[in-house]
N, C-alpha and C. Protein backbone atom coordinates (compact mmCIF):
# COMPACT_ATOMS: atom_id res chain seq x y z
N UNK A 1 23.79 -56.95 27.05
CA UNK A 1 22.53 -57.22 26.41
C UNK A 1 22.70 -57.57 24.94
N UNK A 2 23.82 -57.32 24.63
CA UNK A 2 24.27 -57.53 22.93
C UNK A 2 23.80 -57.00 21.66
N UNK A 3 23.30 -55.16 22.21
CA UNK A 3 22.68 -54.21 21.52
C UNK A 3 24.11 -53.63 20.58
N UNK A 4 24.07 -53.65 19.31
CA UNK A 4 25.52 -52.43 18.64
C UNK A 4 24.64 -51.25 18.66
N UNK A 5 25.54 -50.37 19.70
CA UNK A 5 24.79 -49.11 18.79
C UNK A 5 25.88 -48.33 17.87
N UNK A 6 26.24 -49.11 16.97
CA UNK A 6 26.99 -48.26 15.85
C UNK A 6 26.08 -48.27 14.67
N UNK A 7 26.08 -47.75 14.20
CA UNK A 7 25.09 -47.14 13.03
C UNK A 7 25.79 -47.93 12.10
N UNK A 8 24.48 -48.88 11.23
CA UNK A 8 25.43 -49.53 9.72
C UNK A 8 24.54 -48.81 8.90
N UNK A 9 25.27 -48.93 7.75
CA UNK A 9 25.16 -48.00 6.81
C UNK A 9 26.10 -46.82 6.32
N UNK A 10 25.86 -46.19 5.51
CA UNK A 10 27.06 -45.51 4.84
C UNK A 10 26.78 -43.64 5.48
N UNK A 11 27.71 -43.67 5.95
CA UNK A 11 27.97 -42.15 6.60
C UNK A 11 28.17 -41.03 5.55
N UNK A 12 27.47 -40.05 5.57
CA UNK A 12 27.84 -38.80 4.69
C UNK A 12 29.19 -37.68 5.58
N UNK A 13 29.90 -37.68 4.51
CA UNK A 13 30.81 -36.72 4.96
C UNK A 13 30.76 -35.18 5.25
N UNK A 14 31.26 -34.58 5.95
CA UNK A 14 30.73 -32.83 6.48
C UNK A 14 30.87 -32.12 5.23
N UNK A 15 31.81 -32.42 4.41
CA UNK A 15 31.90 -31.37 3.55
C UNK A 15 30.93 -31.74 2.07
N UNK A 16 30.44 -33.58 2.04
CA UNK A 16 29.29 -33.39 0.95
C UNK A 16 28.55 -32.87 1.36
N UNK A 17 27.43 -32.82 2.92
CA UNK A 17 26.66 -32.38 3.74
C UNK A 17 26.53 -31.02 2.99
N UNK A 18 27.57 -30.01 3.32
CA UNK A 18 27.67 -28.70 3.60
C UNK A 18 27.41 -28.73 1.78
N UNK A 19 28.00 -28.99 1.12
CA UNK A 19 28.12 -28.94 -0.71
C UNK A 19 26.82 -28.78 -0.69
N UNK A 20 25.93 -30.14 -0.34
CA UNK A 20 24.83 -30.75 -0.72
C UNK A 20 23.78 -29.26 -0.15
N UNK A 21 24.16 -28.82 0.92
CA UNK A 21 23.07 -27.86 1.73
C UNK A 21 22.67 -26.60 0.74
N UNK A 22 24.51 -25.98 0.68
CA UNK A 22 24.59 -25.04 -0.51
C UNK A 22 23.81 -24.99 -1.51
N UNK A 23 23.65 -26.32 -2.27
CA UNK A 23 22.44 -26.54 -3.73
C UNK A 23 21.61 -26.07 -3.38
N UNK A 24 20.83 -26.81 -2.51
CA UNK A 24 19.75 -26.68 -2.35
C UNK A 24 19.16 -25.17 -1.59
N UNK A 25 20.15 -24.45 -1.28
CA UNK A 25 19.96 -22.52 -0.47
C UNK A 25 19.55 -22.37 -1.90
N UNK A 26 21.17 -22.40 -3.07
CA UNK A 26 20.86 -21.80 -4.30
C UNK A 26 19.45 -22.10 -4.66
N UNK A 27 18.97 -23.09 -4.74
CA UNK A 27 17.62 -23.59 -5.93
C UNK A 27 16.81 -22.27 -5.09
N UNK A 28 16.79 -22.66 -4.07
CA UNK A 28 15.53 -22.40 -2.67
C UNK A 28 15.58 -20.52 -2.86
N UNK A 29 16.91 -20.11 -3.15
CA UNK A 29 17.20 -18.26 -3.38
C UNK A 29 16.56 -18.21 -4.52
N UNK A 30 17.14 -19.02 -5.60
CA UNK A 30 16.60 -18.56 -7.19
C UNK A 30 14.83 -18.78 -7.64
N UNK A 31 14.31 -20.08 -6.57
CA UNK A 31 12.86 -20.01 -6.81
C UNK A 31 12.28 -18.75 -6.20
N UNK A 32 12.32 -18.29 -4.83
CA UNK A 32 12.17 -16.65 -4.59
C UNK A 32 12.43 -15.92 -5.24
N UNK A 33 13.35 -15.79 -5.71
CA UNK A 33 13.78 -14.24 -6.83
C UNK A 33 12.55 -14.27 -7.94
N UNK A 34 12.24 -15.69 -8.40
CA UNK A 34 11.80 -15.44 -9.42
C UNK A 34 9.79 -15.26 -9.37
N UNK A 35 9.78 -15.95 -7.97
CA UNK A 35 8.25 -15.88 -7.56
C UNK A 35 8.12 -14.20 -6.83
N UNK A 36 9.38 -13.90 -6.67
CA UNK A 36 8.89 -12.48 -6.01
C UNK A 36 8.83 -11.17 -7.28
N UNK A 37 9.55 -11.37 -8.23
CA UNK A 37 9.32 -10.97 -9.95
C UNK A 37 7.63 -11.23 -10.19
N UNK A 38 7.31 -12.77 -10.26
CA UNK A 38 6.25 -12.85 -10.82
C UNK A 38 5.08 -11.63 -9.97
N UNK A 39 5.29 -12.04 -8.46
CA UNK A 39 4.41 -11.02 -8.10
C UNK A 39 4.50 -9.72 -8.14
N UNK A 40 5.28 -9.19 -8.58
CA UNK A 40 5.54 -7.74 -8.81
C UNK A 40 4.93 -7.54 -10.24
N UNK A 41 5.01 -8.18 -11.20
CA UNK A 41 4.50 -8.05 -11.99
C UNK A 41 3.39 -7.69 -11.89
N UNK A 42 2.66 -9.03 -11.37
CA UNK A 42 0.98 -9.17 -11.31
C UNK A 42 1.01 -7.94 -10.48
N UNK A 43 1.29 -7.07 -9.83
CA UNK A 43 0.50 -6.24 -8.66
C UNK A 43 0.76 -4.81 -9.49
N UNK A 44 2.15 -4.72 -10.52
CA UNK A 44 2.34 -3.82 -10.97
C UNK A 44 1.41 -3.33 -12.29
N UNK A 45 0.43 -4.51 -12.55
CA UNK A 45 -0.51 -4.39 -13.96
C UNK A 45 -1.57 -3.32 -13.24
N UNK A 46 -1.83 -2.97 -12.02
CA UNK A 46 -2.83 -2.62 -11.82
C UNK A 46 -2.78 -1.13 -10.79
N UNK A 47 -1.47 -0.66 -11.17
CA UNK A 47 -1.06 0.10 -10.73
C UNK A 47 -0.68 1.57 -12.04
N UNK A 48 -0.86 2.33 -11.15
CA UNK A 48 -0.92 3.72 -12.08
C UNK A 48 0.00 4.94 -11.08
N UNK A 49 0.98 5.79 -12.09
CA UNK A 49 1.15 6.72 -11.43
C UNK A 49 0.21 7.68 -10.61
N UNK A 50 0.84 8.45 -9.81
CA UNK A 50 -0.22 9.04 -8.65
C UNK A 50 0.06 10.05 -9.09
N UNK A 51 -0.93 11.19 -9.31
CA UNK A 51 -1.08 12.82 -9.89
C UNK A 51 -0.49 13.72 -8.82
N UNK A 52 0.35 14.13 -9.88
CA UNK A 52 1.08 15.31 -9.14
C UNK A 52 0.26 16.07 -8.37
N UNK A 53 0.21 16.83 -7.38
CA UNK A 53 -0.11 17.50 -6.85
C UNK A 53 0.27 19.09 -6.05
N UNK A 54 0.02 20.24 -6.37
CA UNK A 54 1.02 21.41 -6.27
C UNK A 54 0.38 21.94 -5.22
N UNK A 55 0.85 22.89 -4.84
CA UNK A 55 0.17 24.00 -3.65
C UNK A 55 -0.55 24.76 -4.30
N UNK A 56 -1.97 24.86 -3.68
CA UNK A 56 -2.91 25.67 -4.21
C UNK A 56 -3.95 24.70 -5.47
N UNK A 57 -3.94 23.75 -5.35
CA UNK A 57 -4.56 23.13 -5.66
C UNK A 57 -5.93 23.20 -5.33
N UNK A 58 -7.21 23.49 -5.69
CA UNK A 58 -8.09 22.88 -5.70
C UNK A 58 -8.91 21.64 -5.56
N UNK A 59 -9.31 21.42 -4.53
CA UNK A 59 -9.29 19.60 -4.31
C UNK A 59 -11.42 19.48 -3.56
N UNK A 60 -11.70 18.01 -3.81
CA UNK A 60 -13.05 18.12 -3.16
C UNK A 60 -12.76 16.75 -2.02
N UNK A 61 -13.11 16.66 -0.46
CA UNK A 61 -12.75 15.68 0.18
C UNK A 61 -14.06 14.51 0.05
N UNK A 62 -13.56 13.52 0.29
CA UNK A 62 -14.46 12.14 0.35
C UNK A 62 -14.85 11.83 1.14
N UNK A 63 -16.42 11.80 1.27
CA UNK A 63 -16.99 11.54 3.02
C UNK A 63 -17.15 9.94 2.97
N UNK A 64 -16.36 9.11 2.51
CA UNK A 64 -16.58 8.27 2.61
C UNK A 64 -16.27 7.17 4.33
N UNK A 65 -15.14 8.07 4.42
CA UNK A 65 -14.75 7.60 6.05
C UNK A 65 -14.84 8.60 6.76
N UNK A 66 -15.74 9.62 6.66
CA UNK A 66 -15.70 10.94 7.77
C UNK A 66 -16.84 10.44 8.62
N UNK A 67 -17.30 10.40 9.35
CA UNK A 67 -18.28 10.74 10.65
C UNK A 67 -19.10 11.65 10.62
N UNK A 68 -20.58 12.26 10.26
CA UNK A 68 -21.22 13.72 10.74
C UNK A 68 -22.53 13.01 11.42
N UNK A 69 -22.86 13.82 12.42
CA UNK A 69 -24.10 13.86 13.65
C UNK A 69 -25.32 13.90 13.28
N UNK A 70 -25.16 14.38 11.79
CA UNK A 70 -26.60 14.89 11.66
C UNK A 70 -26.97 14.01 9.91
N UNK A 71 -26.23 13.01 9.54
CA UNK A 71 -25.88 12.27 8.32
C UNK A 71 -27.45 11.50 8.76
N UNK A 72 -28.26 11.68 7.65
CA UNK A 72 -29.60 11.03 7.87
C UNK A 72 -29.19 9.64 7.43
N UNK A 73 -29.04 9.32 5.73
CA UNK A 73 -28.63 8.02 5.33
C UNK A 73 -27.21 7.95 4.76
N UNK A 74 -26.88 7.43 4.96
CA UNK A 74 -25.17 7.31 3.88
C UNK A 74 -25.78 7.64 2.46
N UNK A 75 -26.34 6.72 1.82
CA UNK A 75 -26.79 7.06 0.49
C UNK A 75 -27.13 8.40 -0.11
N UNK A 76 -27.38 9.13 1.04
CA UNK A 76 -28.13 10.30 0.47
C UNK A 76 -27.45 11.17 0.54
N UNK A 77 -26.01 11.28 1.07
CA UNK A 77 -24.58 12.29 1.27
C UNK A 77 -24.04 12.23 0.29
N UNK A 78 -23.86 13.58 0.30
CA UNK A 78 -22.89 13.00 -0.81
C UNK A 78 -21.66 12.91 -0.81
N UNK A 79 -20.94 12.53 -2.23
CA UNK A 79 -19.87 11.16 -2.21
C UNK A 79 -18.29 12.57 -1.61
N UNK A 80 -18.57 13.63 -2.40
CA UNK A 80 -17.82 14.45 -1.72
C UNK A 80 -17.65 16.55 -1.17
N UNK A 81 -17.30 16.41 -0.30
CA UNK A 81 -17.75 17.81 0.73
C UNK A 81 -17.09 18.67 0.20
N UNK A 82 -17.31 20.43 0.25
CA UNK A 82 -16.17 20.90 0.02
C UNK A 82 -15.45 21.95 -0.61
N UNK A 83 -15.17 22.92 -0.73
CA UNK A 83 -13.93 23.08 -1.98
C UNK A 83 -12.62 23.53 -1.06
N UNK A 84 -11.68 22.68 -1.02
CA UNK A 84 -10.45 23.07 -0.35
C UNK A 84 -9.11 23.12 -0.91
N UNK A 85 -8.40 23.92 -0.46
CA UNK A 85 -7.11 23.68 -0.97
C UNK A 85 -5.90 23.23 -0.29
N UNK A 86 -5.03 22.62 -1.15
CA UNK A 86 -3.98 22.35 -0.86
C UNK A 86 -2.91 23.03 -0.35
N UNK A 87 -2.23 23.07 1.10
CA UNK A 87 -1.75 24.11 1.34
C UNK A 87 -0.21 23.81 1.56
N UNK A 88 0.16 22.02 1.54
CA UNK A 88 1.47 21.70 1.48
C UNK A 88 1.37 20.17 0.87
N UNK A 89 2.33 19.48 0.16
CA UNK A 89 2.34 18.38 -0.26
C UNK A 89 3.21 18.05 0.61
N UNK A 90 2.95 17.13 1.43
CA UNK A 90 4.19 16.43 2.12
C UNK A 90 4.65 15.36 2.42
N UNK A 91 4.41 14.40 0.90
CA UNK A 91 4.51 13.53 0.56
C UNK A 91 4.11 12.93 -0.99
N UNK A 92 4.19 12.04 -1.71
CA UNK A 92 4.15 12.18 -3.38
C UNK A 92 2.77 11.68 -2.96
N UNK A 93 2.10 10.70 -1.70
CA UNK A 93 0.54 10.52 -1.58
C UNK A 93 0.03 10.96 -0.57
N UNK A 94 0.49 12.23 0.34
CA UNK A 94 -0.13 12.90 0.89
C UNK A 94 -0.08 14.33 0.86
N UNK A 95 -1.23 14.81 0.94
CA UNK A 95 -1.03 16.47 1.27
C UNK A 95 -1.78 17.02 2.48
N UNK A 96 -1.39 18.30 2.73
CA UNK A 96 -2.18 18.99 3.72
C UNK A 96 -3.17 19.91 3.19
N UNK A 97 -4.39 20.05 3.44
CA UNK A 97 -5.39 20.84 3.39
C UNK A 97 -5.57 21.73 4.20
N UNK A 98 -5.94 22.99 3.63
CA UNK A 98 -6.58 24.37 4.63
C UNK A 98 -8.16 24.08 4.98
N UNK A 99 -8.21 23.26 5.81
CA UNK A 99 -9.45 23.03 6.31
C UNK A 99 -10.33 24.52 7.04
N UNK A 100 -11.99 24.19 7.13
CA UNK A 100 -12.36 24.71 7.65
C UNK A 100 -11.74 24.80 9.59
N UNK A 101 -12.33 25.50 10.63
CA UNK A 101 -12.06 25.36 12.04
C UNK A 101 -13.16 24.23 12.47
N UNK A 102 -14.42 24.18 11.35
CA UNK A 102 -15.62 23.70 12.28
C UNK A 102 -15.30 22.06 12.05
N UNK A 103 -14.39 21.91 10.86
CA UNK A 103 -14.62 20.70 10.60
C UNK A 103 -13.34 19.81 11.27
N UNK A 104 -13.45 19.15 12.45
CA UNK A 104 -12.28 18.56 13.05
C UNK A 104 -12.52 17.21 13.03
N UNK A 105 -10.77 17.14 11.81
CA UNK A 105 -10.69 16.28 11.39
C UNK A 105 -9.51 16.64 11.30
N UNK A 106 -8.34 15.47 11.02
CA UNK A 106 -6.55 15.87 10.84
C UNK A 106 -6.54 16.71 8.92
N UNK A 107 -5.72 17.70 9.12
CA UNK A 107 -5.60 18.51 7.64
C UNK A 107 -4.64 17.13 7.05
N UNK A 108 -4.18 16.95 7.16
CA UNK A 108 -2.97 15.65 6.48
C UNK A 108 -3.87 14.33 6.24
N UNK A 109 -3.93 14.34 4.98
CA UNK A 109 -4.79 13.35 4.24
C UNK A 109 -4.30 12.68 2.55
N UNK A 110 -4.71 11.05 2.97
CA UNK A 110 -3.90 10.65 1.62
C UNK A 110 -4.62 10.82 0.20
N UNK A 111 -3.81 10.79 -1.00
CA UNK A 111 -4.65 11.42 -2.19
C UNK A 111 -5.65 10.29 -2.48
N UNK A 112 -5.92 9.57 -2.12
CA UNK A 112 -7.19 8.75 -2.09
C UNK A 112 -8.34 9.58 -1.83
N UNK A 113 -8.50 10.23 -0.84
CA UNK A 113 -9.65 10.57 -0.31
C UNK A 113 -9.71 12.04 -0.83
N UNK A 114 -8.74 12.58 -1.51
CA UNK A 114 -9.25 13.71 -2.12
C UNK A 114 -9.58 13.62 -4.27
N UNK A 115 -10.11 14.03 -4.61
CA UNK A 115 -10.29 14.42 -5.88
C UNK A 115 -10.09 16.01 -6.23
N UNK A 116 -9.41 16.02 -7.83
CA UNK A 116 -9.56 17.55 -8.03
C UNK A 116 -10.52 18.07 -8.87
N UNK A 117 -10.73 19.30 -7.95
CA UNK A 117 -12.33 20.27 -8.70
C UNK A 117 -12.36 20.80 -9.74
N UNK A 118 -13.37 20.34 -10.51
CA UNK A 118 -13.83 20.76 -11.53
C UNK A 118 -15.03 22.00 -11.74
N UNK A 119 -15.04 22.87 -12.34
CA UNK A 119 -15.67 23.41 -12.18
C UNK A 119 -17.15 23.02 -12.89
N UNK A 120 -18.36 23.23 -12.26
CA UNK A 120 -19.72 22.71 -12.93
C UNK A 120 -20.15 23.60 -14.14
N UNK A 121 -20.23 22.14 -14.97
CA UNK A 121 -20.41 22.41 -16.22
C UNK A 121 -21.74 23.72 -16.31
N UNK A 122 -22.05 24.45 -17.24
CA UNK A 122 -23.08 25.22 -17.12
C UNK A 122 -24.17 25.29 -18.18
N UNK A 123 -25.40 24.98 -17.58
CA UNK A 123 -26.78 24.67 -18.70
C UNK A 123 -26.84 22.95 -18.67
């Protein structure tokens, strides 16, 4: 039929290939390193150490994700239940609480949902 199938044009060799691939990993590693910096940054501006927390702590829980049967409006609960203590830290953002029996719910809760008690001011 008088088809060439030889390829014209200029052939790249295996080992510029492989050179050439290498560059371009490096660029492709060093733009990550430096976009995964930038975002650490940005996420680290808005970040704060987390408060120690000891045994025997004093703490008030957050009904913000609890469930109760008899909750007339959300609005009108309040923001938190309570006075409990801390009866193990077992973790730098979680602890365990000495819960009541009536209230079933898991004692192991993250320090998000707890705050510590203050006592009410008086007058």
């Amino acid at each position: 039929m008088g088809v060439d199938l030889r390829r014209k044009g200029k052939m790249e060799k295996a080992t510029e290939f492989a050179e050439r691939m290498r560059k371009v990993q490096e660029e492709a590693g060093t733009a990550l390193m430096r976009a995964q910096k930038e975002m650490k940054r940005q996420v680290d501006r808005g970040r704060r150490e987390a408060e120690n927390w000891k045994v025997e702590d004093r703490v008030m829980l957050s009904t913000k994700d609890l469930v109760f049967k008899e909750r007339l409006a959300k609005k009108l609960m309040k923001r938190y239940v309570g006075l409990y203590e801390i009866e193990k830290a077992v973790l730098k953002n979680v602890v365990k609480l000495k819960l009541l029996a009536t209230m079933r719910i898991h004692p192991v809760v993250n320090i998000s949902q707890i705050t510590r008690y203050r006592e009410p001011v008086r007058g």
